[in-house]
Protein backbone atom coordinates (compact mmCIF):
# COMPACT_ATOMS: atom_id res chain seq x y z
CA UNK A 1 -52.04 37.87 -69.42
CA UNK A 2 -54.12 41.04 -68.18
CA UNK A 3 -55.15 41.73 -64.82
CA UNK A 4 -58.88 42.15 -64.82
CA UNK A 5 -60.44 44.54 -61.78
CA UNK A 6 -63.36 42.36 -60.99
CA UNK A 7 -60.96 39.15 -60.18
CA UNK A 8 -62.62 37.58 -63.41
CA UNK A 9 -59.04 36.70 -64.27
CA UNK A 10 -58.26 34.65 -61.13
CA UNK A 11 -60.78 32.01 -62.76
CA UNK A 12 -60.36 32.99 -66.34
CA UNK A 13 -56.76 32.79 -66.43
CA UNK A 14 -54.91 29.74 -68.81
CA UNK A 15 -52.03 28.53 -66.45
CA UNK A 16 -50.52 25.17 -67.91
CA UNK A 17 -48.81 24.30 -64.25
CA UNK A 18 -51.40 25.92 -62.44
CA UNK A 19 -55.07 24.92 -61.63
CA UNK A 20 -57.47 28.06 -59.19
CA UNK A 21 -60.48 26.75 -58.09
CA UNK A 22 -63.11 28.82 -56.10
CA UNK A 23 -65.88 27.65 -53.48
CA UNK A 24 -67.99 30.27 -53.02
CA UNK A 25 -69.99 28.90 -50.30
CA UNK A 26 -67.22 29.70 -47.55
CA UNK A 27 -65.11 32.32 -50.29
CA UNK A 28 -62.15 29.32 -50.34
CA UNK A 29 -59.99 30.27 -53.36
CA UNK A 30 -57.64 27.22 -54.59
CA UNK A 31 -54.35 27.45 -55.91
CA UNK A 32 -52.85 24.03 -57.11
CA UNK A 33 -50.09 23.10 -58.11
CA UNK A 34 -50.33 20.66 -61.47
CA UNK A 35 -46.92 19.92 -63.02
CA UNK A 36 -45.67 17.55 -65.55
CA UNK A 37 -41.82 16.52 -65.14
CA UNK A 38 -40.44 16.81 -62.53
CA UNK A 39 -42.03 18.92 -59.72
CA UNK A 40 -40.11 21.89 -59.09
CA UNK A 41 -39.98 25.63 -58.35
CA UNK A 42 -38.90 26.30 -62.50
CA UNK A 43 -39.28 29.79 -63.75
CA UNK A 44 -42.18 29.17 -65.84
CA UNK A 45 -43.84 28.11 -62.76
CA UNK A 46 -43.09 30.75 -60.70
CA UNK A 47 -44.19 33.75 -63.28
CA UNK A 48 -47.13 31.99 -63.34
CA UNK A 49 -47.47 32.10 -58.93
CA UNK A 50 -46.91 35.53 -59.63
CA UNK A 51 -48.96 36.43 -61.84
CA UNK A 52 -51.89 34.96 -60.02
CA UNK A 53 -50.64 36.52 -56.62
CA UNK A 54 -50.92 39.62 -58.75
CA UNK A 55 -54.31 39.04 -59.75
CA UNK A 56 -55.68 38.41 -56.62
CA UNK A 57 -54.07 41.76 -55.31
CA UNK A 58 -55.88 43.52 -57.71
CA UNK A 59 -58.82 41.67 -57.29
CA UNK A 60 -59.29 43.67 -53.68
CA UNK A 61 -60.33 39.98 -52.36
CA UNK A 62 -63.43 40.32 -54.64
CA UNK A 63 -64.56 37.43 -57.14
CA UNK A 64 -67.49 37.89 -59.47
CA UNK A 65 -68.63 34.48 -60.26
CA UNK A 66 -71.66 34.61 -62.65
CA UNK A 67 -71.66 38.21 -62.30
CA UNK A 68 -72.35 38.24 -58.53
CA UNK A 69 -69.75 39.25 -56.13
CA UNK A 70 -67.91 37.08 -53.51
CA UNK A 71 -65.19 37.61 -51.21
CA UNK A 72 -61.97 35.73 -50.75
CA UNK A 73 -61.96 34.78 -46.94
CA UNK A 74 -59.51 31.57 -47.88
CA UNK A 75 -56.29 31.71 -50.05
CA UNK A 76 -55.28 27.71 -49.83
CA UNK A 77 -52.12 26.64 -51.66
CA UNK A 78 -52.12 22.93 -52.82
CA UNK A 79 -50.37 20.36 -55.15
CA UNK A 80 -52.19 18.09 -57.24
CA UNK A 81 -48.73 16.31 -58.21
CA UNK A 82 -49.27 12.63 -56.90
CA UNK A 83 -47.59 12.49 -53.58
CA UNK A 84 -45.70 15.36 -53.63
CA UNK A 85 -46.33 18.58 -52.91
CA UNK A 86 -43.22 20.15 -54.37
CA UNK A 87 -39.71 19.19 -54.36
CA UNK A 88 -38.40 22.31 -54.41
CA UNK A 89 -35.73 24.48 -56.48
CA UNK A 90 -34.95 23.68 -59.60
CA UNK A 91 -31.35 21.35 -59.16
CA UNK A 92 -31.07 20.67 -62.74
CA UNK A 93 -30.79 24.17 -63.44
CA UNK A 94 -28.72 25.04 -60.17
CA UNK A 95 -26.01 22.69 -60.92
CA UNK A 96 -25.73 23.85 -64.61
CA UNK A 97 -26.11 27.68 -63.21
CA UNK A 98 -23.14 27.04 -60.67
CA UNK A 99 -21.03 24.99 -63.49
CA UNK A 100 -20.62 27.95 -65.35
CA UNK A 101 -20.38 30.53 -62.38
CA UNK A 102 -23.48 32.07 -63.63
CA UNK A 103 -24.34 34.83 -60.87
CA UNK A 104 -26.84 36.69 -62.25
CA UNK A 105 -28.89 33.92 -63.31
CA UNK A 106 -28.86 32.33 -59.70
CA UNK A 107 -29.59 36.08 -58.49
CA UNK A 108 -32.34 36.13 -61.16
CA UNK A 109 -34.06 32.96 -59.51
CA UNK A 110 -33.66 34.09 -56.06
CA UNK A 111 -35.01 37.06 -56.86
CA UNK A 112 -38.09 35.07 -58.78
CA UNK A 113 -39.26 33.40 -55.98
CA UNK A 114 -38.87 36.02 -53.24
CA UNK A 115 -41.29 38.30 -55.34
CA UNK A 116 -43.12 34.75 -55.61
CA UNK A 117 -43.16 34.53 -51.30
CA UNK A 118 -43.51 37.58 -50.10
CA UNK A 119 -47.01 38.07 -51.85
CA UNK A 120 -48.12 35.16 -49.57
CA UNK A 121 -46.25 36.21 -46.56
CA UNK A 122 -48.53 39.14 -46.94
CA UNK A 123 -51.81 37.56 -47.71
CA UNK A 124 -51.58 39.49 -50.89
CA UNK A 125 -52.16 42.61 -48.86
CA UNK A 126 -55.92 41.62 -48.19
CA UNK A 127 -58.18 40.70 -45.06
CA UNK A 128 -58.10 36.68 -45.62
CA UNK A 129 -56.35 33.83 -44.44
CA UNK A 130 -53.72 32.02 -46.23
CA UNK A 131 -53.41 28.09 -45.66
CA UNK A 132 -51.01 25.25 -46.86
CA UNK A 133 -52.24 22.10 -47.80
CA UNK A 134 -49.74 19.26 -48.01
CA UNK A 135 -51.19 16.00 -49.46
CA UNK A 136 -47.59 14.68 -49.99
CA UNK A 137 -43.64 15.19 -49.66
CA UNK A 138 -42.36 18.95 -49.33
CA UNK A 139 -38.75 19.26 -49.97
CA UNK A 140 -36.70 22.37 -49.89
CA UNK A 141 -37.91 24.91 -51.50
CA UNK A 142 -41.21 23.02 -51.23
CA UNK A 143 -41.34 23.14 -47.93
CA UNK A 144 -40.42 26.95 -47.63
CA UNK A 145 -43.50 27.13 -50.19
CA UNK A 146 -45.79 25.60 -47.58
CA UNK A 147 -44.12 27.74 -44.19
CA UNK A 148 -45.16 31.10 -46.05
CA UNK A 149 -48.62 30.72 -45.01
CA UNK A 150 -50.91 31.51 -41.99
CA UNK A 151 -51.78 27.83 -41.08
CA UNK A 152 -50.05 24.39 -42.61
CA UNK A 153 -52.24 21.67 -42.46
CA UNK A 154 -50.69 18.31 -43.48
CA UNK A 155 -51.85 14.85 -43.76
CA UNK A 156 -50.10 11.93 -41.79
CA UNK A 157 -47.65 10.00 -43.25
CA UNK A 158 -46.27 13.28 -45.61
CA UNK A 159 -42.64 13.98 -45.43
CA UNK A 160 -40.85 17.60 -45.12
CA UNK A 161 -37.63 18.81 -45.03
CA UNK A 162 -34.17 20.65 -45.63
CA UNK A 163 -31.68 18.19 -47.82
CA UNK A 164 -30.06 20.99 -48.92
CA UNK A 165 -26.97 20.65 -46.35
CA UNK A 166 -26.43 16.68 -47.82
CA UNK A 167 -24.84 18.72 -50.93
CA UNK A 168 -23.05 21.38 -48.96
CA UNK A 169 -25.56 24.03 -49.53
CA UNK A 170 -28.79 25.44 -47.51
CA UNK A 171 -32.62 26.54 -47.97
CA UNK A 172 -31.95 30.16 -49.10
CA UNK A 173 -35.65 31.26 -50.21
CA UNK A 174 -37.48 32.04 -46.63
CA UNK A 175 -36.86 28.71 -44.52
CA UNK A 176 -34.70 30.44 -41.24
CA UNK A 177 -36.76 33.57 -41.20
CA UNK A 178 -40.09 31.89 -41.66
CA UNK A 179 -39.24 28.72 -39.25
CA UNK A 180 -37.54 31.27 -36.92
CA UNK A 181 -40.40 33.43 -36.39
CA UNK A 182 -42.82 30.24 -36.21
CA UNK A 183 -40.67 27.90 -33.89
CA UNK A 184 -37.26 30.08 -32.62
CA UNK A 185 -34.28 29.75 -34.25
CA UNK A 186 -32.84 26.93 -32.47
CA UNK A 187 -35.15 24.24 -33.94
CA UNK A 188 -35.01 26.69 -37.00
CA UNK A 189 -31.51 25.14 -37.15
CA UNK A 190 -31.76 21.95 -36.02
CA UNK A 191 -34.28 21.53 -39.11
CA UNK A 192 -32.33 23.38 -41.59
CA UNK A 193 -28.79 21.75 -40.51
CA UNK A 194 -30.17 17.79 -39.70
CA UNK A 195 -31.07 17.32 -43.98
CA UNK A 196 -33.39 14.87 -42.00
CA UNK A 197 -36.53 14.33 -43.70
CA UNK A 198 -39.36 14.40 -40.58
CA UNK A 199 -42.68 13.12 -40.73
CA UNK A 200 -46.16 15.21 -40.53
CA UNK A 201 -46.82 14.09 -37.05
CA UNK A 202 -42.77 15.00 -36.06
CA UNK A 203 -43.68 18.68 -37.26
CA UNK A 204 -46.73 18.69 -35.96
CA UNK A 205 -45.30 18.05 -32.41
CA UNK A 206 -42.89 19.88 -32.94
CA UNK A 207 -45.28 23.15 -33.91
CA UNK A 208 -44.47 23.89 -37.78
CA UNK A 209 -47.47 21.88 -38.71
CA UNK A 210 -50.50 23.16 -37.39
CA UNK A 211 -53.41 20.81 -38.50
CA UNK A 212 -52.74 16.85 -38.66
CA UNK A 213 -55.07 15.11 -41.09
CA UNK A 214 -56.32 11.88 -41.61
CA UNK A 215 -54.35 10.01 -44.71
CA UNK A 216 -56.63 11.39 -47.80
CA UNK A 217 -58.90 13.91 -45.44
CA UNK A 218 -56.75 16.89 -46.20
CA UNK A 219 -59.28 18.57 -48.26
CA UNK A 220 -61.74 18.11 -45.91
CA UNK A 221 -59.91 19.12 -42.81
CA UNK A 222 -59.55 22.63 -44.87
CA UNK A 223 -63.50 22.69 -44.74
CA UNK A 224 -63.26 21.78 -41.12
CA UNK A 225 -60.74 24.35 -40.12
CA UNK A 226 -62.81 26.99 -41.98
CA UNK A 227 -66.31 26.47 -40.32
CA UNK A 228 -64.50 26.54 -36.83
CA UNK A 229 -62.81 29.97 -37.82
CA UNK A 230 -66.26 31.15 -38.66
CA UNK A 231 -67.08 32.49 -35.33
CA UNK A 232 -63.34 33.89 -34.70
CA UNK A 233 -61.92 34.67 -38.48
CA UNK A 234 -61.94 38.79 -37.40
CA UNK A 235 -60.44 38.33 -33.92
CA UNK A 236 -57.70 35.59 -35.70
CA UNK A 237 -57.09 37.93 -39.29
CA UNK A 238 -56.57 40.46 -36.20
CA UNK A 239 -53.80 38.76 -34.50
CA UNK A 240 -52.13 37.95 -37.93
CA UNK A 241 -51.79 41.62 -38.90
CA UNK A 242 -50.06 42.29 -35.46
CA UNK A 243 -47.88 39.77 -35.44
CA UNK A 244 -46.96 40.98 -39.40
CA UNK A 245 -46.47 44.72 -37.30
CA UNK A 246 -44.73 42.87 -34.46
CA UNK A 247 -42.28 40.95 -36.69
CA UNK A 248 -42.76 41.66 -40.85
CA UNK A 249 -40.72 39.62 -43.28
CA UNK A 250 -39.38 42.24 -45.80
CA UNK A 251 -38.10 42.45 -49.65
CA UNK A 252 -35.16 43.51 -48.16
CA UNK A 253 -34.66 40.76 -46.02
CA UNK A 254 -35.22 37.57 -48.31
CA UNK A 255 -32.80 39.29 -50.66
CA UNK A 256 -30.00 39.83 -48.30
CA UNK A 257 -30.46 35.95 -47.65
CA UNK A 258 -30.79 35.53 -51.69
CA UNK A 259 -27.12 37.37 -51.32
CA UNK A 260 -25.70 34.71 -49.17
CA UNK A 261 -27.49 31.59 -51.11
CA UNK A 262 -25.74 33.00 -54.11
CA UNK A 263 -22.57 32.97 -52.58
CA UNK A 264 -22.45 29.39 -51.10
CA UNK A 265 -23.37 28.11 -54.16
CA UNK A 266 -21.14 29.35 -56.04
CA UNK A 267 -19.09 28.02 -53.17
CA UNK A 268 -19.85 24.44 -54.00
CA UNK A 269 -16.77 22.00 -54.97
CA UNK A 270 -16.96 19.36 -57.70
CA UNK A 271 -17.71 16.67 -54.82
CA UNK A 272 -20.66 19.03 -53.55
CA UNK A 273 -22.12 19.15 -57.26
CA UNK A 274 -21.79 15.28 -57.59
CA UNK A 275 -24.23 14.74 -54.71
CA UNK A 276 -26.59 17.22 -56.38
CA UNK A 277 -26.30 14.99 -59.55
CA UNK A 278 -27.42 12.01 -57.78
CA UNK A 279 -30.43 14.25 -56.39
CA UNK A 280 -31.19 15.42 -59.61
CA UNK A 281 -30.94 12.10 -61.59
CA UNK A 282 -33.25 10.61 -58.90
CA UNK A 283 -35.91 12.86 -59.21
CA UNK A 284 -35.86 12.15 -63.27
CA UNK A 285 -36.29 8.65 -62.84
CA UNK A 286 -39.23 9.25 -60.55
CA UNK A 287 -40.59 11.32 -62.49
CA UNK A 288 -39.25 11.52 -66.20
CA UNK A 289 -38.45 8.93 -68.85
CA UNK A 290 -35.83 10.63 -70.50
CA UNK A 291 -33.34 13.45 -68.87
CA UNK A 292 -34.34 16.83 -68.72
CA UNK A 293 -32.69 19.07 -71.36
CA UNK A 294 -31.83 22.59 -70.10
CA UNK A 295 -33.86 24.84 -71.55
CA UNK A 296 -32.01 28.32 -72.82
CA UNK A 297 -34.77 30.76 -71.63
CA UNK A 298 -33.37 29.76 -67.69
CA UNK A 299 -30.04 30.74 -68.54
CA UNK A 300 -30.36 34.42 -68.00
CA UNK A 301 -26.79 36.44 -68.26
């Protein structure tokens, strides 16, 4: 797919696991999440996150819709997967990735979805907000997906955490450095080491969630939260930027933590990769009628 100057292709663009919706009215650009399957981080998915992250770069934060132009003030990333806003990394791939100590390929997938994150983390280089709207669980990587933005605003009852640890293994893609720089790195660990999944209104007390919702009001608590930032959005875009000077999240750094991810899981025992069967064969009865087959364009070498 091109990239198109005017940001034509942010609305133009075929995704088939990604729906962007704009509202003009207060310059709220939509990216949702729309999987079938299971509802993971896979590669597909994420080329297509960056692609679009790409576009809106390019765009300079300017839509033409009907050939007028209108600015992105909003960047809001959603999930229109029933209940769930993502469970995270891929474990059906992981497992069969670790099986055959296939470094590169894990290395490859880290690498995916930091280039994936850190276009978010800096609100693809533009003056405009970035928010997380979670209608449903966030696991894992999931959950990382939701902490790279400006504001998280969840609806009660949602679930979110780190299960990682139940198999031996941690969130490698973001979760200490972005929960560390939100909430310290002492309940950075607690989250991380607990595999405990906590409640919207836990997080929300506890600071990672910034805006708690009504059961189904999510969408319009977004509208909400953007006419009150009317009168403030400079002074608050403002504050972001510093605190990005103050404390930036860089390439460098996600990789280094890529580095270690790689090498715990290719730490993993036989007993540690039974556990992440049961995950895995959980999810497909959720969500699949027949077991996923692997497919050999993940396998990179």
């Amino acid at each position: 797919m091109e990239l198109v100057k005017n940001g034509k292709s942010l609305l133009d663009a075929k995704y088939s696991q990604v729906k962007i919706e704009f509202n003009k009215e207060h310059g709220v650009l939509w990216t949702q999440l729309n999987q079938t399957g299971v509802p993971c981080m896979t590669l597909p998915l994420l080329k297509e996150l960056q692609h679009h992250n790409a576009a809106i770069e390019s765009s300079g934060g300017i839509l033409s819709v009907n050939d007028e132009p209108h600015r992105i003030q909003y960047s809001v990333s959603a999930s229109l997967n029933p209940g769930v806003f993502s469970l995270g990394g891929q474990l059906s791939l992981f497992r069969e990735l670790i099986r055959s100590r296939n470094r590169d390929a894990l290395m490859h997938y880290g690498r995916e979805c930091v280039l994936t994150q850190l276009s978010r983390i800096n609100r693809f280089y533009l003056p405009l907000t970035t928010l997380a709207l979670v209608e449903g669980d966030a696991l894992g990587g999931g959950f990382e997906g939701v902490l790279v933005c400006d504001v998280i605003i969840a609806e009660q009852g949602c679930q979110m955490g780190f299960p990682e640890i139940l198999f031996n293994l941690f969130p490698g893609m973001g979760a200490y450095n972005l929960l560390a720089r939100k909430v310290g790195t002492a309940l950075a660990e607690k989250l991380i080491l607990s595999g405990k999944m906590y409640s919207s209104e836990e997080l929300y007390e506890m600071g990672v969630v910034d805006v708690l919702a009504e059961k189904g009001r999510g969408r319009d608590a977004i509208f909400e939260y953007v006419r009150r930032q009317e009168k403030r959005s400079n002074g608050f875009q403002a504050v972001q930027r510093v605190r990005q000077k103050y404390n930036p999240v860089t390439y460098q750094e996600l990789m280094d933590v890529i580095h270690i991810w790689v090498d715990a899981a290719l730490n993993l025992n036989e007993r540690d990769l039974k556990v992440m069967d049961r995950f895995v064969r959980s999810q497909e009865r959720m969500f699949l009628t027949k077991p996923v087959v692997q497919e050999q364009e993940y396998l990179i070498a």
